[in-house]
PDB file of N, CA and C in Angstrom:
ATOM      1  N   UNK A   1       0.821  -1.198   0.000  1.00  0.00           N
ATOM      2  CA  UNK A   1       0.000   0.000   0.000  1.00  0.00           C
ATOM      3  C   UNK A   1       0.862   1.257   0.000  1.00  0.00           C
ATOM      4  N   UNK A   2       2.310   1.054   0.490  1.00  0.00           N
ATOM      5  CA  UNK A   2       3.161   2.404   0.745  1.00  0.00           C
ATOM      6  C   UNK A   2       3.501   2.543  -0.397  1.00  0.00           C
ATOM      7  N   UNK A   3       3.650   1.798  -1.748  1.00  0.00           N
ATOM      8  CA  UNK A   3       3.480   2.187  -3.392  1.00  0.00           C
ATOM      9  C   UNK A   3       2.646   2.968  -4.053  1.00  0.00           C
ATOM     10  N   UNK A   4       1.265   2.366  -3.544  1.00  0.00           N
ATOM     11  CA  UNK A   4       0.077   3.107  -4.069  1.00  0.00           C
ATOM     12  C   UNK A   4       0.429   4.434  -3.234  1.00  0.00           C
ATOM     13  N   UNK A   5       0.809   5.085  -1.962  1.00  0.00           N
ATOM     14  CA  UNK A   5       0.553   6.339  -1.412  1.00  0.00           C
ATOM     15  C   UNK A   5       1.822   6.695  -1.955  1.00  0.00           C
ATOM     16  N   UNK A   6       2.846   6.485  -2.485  1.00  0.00           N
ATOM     17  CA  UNK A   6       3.936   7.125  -3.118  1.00  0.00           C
ATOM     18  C   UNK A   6       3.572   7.721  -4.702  1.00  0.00           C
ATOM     19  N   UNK A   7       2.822   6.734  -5.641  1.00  0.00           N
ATOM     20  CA  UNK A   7       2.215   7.053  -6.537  1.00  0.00           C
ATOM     21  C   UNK A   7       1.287   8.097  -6.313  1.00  0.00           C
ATOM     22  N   UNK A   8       0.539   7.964  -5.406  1.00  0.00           N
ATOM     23  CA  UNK A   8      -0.516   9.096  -5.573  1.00  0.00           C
ATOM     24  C   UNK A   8      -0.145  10.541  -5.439  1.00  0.00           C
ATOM     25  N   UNK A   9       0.643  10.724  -4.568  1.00  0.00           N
ATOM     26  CA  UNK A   9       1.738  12.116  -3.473  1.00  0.00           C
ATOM     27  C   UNK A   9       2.152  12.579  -5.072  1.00  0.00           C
ATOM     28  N   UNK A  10       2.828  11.309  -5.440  1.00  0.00           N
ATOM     29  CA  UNK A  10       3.400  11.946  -6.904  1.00  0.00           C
ATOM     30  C   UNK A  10       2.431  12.349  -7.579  1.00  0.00           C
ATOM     31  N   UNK A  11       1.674  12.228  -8.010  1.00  0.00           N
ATOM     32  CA  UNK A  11       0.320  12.472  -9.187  1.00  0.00           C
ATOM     33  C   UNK A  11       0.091  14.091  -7.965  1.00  0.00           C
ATOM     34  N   UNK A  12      -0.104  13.892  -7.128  1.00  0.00           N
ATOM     35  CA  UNK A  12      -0.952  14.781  -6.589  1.00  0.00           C
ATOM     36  C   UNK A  12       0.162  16.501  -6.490  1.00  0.00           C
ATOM     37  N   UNK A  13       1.219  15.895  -6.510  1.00  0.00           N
ATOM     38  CA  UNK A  13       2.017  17.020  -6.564  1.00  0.00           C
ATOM     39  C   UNK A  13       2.804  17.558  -7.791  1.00  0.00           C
ATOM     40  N   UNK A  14       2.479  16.544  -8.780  1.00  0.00           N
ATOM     41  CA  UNK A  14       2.652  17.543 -10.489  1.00  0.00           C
ATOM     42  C   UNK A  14       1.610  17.864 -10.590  1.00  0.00           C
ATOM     43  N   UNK A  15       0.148  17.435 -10.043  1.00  0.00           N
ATOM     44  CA  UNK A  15      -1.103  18.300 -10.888  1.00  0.00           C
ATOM     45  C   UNK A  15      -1.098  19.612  -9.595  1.00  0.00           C
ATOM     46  N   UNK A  16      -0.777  19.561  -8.677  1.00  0.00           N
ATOM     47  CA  UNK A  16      -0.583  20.749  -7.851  1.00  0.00           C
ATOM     48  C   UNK A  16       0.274  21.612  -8.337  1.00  0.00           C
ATOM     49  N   UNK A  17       1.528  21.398  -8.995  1.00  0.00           N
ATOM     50  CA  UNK A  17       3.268  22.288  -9.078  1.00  0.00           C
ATOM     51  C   UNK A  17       1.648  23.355 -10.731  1.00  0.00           C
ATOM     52  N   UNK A  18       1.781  21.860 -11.257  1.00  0.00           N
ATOM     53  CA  UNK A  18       0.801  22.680 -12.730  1.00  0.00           C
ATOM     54  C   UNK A  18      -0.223  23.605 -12.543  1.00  0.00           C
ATOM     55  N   UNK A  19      -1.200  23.507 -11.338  1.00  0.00           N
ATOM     56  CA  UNK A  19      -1.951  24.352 -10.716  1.00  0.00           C
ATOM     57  C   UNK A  19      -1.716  26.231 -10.432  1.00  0.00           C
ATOM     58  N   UNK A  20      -0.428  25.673  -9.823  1.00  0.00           N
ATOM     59  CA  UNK A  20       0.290  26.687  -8.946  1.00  0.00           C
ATOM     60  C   UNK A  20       0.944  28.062 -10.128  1.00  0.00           C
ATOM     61  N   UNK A  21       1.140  27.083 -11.236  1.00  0.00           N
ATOM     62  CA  UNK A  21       1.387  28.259 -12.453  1.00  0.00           C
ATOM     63  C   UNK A  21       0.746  29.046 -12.599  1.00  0.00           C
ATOM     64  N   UNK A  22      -0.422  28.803 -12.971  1.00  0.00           N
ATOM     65  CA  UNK A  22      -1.454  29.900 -12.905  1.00  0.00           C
ATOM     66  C   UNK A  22      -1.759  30.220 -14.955  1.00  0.00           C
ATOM     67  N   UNK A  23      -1.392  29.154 -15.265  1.00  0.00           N
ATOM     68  CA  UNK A  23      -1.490  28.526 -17.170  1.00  0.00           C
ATOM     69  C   UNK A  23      -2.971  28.770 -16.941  1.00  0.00           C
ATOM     70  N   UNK A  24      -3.663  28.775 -18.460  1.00  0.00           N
ATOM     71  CA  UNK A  24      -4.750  28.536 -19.052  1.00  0.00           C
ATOM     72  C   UNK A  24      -4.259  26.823 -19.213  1.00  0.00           C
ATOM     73  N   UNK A  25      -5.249  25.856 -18.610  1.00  0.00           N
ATOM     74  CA  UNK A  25      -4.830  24.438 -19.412  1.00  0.00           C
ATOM     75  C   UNK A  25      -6.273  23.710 -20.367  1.00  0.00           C
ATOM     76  N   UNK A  26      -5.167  23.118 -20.877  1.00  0.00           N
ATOM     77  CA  UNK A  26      -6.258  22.533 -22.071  1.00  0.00           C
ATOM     78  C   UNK A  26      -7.476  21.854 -21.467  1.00  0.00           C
ATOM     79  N   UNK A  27      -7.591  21.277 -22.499  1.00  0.00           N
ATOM     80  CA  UNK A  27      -8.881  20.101 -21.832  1.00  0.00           C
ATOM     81  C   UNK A  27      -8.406  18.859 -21.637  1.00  0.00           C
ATOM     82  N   UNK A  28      -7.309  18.194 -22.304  1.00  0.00           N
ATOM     83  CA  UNK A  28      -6.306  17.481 -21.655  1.00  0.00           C
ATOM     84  C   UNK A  28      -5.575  17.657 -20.504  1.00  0.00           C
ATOM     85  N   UNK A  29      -5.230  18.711 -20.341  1.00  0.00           N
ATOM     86  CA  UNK A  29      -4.435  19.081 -19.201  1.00  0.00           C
ATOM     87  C   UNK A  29      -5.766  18.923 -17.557  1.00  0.00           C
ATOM     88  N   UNK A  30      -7.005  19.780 -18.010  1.00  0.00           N
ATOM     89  CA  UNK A  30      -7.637  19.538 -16.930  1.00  0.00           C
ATOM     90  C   UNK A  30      -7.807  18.357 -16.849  1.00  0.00           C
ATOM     91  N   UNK A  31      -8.368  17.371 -17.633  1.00  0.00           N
ATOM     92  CA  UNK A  31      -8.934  16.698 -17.420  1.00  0.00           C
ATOM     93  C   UNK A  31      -7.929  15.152 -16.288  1.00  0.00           C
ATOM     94  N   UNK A  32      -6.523  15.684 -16.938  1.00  0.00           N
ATOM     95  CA  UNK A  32      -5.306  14.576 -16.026  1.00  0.00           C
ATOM     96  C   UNK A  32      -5.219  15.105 -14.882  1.00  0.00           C
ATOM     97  N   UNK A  33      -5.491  16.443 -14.196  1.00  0.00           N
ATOM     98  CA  UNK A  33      -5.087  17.145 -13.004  1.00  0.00           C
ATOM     99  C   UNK A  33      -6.617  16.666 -12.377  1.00  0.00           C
ATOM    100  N   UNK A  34      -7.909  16.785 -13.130  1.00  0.00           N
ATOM    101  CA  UNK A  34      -8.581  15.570 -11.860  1.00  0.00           C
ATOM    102  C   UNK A  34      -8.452  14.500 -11.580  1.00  0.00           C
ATOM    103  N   UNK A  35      -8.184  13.723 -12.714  1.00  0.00           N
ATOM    104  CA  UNK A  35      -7.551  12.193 -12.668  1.00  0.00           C
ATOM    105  C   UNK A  35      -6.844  11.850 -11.504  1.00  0.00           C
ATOM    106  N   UNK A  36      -5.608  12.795 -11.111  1.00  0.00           N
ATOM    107  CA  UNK A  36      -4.258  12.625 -10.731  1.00  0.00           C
ATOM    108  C   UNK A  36      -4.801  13.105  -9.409  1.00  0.00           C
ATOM    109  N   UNK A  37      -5.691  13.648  -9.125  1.00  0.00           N
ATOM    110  CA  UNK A  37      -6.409  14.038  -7.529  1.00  0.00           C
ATOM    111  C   UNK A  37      -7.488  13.199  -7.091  1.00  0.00           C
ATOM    112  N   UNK A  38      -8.551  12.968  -7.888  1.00  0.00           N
ATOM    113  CA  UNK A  38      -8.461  11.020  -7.140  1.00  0.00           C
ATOM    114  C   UNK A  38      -8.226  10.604  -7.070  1.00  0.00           C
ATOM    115  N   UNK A  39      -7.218  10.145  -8.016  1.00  0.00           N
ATOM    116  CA  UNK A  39      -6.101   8.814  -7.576  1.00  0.00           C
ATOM    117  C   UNK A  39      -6.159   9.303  -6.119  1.00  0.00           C
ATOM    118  N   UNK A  40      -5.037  10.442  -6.082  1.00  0.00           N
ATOM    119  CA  UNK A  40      -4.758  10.833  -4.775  1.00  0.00           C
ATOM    120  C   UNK A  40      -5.712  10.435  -3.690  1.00  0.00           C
ATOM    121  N   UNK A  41      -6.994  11.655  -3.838  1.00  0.00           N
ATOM    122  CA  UNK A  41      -7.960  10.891  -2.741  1.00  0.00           C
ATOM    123  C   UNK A  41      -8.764   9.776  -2.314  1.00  0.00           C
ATOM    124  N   UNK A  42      -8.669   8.964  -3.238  1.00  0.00           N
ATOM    125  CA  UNK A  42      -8.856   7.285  -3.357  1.00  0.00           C
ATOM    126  C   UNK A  42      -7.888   6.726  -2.315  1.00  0.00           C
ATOM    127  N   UNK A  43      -6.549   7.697  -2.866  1.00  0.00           N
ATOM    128  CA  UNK A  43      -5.546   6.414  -2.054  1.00  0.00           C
ATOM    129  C   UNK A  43      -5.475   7.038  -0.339  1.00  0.00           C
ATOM    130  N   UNK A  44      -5.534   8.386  -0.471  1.00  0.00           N
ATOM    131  CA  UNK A  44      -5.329   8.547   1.134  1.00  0.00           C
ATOM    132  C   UNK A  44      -6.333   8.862   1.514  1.00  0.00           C
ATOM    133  N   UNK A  45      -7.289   8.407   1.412  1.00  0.00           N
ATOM    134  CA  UNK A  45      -9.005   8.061   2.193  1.00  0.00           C
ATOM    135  C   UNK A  45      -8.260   7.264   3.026  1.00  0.00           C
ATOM    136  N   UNK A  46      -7.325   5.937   3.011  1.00  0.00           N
ATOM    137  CA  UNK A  46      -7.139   5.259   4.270  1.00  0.00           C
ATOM    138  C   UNK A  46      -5.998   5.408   4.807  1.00  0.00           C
ATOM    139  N   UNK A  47      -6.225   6.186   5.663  1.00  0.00           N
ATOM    140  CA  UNK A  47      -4.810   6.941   6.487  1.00  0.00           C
ATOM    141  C   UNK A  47      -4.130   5.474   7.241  1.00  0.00           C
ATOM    142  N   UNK A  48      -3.077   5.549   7.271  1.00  0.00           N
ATOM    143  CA  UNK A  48      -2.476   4.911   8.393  1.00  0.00           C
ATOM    144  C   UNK A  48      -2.550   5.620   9.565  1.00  0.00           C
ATOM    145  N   UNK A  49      -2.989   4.295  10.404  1.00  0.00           N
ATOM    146  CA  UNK A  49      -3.122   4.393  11.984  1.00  0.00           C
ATOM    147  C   UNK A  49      -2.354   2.823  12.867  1.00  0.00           C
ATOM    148  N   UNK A  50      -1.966   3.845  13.903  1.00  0.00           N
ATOM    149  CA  UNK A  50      -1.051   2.911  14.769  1.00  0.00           C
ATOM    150  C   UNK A  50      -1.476   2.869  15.679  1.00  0.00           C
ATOM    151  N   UNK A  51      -2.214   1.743  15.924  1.00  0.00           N
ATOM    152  CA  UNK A  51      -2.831   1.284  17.251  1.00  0.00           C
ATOM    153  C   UNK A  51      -1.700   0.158  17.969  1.00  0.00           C
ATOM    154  N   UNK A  52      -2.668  -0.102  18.968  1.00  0.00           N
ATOM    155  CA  UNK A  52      -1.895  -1.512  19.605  1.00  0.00           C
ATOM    156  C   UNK A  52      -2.461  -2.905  19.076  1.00  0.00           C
ATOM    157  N   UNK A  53      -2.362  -3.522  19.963  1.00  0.00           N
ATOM    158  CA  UNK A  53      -3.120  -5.077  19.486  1.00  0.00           C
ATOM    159  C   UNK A  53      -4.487  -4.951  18.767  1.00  0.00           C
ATOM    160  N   UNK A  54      -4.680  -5.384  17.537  1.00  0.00           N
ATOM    161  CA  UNK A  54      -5.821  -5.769  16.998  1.00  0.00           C
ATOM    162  C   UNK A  54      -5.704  -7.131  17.047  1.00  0.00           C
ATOM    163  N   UNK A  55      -7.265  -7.080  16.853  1.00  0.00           N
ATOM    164  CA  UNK A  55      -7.906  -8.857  16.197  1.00  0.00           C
ATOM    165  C   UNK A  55      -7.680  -9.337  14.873  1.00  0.00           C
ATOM    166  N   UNK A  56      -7.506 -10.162  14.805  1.00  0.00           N
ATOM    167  CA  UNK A  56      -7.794 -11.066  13.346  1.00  0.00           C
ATOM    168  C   UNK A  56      -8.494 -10.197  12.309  1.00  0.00           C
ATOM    169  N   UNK A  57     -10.240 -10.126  12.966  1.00  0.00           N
ATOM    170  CA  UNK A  57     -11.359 -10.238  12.036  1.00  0.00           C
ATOM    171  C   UNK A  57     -10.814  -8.603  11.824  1.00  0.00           C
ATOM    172  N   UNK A  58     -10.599  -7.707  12.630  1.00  0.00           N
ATOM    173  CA  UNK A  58      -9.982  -5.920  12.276  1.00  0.00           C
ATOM    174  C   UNK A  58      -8.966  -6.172  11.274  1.00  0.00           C
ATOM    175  N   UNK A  59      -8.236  -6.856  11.457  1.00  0.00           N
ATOM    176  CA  UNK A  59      -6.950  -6.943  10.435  1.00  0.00           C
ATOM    177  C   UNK A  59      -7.593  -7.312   8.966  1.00  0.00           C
ATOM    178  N   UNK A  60      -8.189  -8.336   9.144  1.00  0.00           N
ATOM    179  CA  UNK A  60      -9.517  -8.765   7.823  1.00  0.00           C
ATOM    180  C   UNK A  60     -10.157  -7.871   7.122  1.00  0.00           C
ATOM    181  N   UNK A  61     -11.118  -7.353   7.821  1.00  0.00           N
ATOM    182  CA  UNK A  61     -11.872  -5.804   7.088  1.00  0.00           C
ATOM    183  C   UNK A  61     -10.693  -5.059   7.061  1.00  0.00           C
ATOM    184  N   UNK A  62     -10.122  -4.597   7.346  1.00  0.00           N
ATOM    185  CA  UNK A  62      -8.829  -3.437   6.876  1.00  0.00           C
ATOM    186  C   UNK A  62      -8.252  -3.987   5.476  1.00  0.00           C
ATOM    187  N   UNK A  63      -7.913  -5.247   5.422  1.00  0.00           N
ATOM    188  CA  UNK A  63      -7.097  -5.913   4.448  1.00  0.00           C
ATOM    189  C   UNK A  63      -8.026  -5.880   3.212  1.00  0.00           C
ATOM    190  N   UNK A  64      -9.451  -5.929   3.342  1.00  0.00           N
ATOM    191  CA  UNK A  64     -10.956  -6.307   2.774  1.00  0.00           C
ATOM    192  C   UNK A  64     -10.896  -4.374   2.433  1.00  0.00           C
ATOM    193  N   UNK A  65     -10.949  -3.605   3.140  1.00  0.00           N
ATOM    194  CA  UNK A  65     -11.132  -1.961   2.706  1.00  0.00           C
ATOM    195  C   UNK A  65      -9.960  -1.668   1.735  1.00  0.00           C
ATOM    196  N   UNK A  66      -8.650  -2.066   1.960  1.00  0.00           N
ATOM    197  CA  UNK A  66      -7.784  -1.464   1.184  1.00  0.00           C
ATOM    198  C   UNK A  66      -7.316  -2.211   0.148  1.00  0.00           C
ATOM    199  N   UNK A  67      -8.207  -3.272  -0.599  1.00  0.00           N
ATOM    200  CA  UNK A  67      -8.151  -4.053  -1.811  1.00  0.00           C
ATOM    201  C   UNK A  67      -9.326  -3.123  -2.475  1.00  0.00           C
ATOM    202  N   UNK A  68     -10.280  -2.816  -1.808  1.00  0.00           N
ATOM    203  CA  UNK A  68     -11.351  -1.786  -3.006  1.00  0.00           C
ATOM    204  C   UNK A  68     -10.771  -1.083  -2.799  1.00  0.00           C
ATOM    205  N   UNK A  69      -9.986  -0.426  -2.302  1.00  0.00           N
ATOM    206  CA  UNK A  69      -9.427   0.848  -2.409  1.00  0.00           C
ATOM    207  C   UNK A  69      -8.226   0.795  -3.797  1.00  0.00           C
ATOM    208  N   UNK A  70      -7.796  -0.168  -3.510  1.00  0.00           N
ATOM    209  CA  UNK A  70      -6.610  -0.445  -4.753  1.00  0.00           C
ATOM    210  C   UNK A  70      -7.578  -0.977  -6.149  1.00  0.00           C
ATOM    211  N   UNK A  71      -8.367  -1.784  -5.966  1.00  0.00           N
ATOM    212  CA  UNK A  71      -9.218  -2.117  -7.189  1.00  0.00           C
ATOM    213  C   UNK A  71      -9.637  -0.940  -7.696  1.00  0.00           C
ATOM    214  N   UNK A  72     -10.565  -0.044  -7.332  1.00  0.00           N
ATOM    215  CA  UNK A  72     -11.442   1.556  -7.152  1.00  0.00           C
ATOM    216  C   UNK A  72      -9.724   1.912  -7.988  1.00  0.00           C
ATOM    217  N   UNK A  73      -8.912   2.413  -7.625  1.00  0.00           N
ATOM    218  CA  UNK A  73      -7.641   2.949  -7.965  1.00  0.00           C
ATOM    219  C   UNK A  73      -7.113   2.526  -9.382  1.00  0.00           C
ATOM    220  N   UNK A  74      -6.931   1.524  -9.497  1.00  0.00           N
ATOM    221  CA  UNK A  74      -6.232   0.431 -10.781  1.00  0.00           C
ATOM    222  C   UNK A  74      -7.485   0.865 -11.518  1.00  0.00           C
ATOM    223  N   UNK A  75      -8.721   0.786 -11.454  1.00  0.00           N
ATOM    224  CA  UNK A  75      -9.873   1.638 -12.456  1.00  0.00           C
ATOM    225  C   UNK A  75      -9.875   2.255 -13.084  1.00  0.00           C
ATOM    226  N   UNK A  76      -9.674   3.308 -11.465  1.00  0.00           N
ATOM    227  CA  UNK A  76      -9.143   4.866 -12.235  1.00  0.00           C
ATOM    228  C   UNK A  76      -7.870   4.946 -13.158  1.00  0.00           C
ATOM    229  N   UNK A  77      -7.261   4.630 -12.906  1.00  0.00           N
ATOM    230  CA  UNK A  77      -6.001   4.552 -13.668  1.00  0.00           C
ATOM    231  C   UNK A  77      -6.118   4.115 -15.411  1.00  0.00           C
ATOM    232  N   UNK A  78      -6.779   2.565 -15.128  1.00  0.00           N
ATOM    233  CA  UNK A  78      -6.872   1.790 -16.558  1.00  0.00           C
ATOM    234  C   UNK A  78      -8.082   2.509 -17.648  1.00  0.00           C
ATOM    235  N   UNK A  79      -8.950   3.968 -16.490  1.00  0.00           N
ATOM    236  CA  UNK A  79     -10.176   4.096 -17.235  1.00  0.00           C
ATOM    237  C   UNK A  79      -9.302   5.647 -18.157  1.00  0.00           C
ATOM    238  N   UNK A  80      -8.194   6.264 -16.882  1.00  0.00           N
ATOM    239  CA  UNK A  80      -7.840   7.831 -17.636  1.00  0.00           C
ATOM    240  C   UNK A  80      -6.392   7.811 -18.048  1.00  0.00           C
ATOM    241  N   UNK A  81      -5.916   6.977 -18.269  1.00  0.00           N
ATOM    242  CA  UNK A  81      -4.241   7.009 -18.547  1.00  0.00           C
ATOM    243  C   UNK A  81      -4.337   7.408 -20.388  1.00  0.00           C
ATOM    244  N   UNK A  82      -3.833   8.365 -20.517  1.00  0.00           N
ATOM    245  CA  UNK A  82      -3.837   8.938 -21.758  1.00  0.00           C
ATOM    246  C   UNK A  82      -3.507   7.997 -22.855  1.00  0.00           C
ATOM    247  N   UNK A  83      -4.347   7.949 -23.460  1.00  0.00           N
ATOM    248  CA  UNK A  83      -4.081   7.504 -24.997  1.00  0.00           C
ATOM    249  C   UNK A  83      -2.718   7.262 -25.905  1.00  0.00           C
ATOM    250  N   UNK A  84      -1.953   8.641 -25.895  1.00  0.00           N
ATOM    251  CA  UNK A  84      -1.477   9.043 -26.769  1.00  0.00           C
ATOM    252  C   UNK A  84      -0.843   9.989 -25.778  1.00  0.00           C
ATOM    253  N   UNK A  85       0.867   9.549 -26.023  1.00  0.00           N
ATOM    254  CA  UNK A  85       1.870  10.417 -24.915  1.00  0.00           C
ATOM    255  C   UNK A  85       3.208  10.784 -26.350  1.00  0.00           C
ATOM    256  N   UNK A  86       3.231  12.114 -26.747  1.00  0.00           N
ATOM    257  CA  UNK A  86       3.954  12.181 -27.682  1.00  0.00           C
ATOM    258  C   UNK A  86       4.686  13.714 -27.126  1.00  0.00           C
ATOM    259  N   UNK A  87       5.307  14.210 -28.330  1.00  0.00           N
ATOM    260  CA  UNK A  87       5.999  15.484 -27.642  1.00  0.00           C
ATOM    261  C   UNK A  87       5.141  16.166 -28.413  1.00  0.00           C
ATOM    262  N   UNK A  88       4.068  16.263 -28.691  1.00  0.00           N
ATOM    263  CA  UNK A  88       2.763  17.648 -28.755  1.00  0.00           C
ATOM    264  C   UNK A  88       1.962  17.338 -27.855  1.00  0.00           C
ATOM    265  N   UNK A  89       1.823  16.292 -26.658  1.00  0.00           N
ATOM    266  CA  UNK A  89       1.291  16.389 -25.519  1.00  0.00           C
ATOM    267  C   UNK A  89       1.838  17.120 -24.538  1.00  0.00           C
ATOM    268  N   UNK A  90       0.564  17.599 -23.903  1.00  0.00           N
ATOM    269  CA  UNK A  90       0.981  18.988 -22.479  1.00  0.00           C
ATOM    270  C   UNK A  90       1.895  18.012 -21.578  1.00  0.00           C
ATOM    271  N   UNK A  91       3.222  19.138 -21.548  1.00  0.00           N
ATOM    272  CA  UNK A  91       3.977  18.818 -19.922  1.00  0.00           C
ATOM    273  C   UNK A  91       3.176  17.502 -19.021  1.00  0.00           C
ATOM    274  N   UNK A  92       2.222  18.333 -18.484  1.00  0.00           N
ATOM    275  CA  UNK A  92       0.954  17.688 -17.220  1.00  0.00           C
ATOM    276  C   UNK A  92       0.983  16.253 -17.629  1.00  0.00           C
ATOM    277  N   UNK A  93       0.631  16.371 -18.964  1.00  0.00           N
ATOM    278  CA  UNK A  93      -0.570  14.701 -19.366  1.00  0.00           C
ATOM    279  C   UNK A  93       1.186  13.868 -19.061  1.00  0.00           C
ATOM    280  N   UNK A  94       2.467  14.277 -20.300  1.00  0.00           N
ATOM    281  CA  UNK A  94       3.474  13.722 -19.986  1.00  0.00           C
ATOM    282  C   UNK A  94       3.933  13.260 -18.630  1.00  0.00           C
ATOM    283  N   UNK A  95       4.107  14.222 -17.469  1.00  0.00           N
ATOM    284  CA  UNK A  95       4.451  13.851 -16.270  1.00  0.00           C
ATOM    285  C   UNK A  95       3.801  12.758 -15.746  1.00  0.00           C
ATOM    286  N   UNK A  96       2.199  13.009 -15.753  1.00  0.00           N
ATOM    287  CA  UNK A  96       1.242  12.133 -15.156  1.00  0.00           C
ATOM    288  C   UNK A  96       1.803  10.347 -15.770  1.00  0.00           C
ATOM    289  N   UNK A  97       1.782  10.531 -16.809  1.00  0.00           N
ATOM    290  CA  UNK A  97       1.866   9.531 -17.579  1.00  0.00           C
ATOM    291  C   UNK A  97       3.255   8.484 -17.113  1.00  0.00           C
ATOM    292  N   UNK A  98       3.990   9.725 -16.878  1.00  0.00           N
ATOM    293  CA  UNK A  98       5.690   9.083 -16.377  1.00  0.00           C
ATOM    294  C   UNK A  98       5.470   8.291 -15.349  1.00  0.00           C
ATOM    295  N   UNK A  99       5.089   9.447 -13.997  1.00  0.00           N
ATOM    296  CA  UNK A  99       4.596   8.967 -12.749  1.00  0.00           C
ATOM    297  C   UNK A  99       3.968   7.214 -13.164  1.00  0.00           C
ATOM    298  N   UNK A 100       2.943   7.170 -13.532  1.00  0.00           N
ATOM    299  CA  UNK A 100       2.260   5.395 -13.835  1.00  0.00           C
ATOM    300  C   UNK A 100       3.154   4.640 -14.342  1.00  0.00           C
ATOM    301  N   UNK A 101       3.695   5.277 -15.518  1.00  0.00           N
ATOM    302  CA  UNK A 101       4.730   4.326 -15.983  1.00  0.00           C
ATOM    303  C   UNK A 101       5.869   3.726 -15.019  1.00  0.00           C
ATOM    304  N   UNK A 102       6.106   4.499 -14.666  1.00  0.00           N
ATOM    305  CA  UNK A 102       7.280   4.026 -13.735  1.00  0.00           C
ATOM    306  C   UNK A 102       6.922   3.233 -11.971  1.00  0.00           C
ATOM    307  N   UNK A 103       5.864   3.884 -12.154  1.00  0.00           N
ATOM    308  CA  UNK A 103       5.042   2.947 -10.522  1.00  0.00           C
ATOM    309  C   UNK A 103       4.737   1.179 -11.179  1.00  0.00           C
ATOM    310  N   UNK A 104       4.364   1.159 -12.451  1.00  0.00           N
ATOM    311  CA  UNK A 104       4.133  -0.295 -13.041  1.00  0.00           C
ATOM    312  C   UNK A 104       5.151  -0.463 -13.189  1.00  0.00           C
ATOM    313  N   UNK A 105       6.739  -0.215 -13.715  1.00  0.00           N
ATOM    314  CA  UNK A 105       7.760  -1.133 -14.000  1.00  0.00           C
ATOM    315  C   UNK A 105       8.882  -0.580 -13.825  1.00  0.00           C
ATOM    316  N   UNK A 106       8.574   0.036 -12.618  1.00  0.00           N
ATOM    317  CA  UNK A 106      10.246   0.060 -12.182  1.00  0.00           C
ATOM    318  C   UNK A 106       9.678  -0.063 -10.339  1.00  0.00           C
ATOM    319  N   UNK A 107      10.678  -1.142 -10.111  1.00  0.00           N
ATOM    320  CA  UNK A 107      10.174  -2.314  -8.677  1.00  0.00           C
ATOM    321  C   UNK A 107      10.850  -1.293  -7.527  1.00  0.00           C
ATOM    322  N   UNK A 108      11.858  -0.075  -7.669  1.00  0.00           N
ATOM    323  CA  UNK A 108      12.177   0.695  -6.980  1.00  0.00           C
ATOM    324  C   UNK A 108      11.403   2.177  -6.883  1.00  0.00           C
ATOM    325  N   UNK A 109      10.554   2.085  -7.175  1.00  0.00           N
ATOM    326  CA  UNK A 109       9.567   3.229  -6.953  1.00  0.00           C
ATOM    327  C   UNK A 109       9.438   3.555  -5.818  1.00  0.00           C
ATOM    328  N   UNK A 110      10.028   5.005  -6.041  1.00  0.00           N
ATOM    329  CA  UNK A 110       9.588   5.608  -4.356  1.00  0.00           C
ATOM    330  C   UNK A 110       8.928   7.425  -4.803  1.00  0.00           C
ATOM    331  N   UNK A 111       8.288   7.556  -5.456  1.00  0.00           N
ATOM    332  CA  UNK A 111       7.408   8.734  -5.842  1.00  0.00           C
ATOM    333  C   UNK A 111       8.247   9.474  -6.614  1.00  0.00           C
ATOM    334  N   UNK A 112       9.820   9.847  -6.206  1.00  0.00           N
ATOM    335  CA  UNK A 112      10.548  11.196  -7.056  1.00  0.00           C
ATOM    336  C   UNK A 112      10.882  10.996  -7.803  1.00  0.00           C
TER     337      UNK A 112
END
């Protein structure tokens, strides 16, 4: 799960840096900067918490919440991952695009 919240931080902080410009963006461009903020809030809807001793059946539903959370996620992903990543695509869609790429196949992913 500390993959999926590294992926998302990332998504969530190029469609933020792109925000922060203060650009006119396309309709591509918006449309990856919401993408890239549910991901986000999909993935950190389930905060880590450090309790003491749990039960089994708690450990179960937790394990049971954060598989729809990753299914719900892998969705989003397989439903908005751009088409078409060329060099007349916006910065944004490119970055976004990097970010996934590299969370699927490179096994050292740590968001930067």
């Amino acid at each position: 799960y500390s993959a999926f919240r590294s992926m998302a931080n990332a998504l969530n902080n190029a469609s933020e840096k792109k925000l922060k410009q203060g650009q006119v963006l396309t309709a591509q461009s918006q449309h990856i900067i919401k993408f890239a903020q549910s991901v986000y809030h999909l993935v950190d809807s389930q905060r880590t918490q450090y309790i003491g001793k749990v039960n089994y059946t708690y450990v179960k539903s937790l394990a049971k919440q954060r598989a729809q959370l990753l299914n719900d996620t892998l969705e989003t992903i397989l439903q908005n991952f751009p088409k078409k990543v060329d060099g007349g695509t916006p910065d944004t869609v490119q970055a976004v695009a990097k970010i996934i790429e590299t969370f699927f196949f490179d096994r050292s992913f740590d968001g930067k």
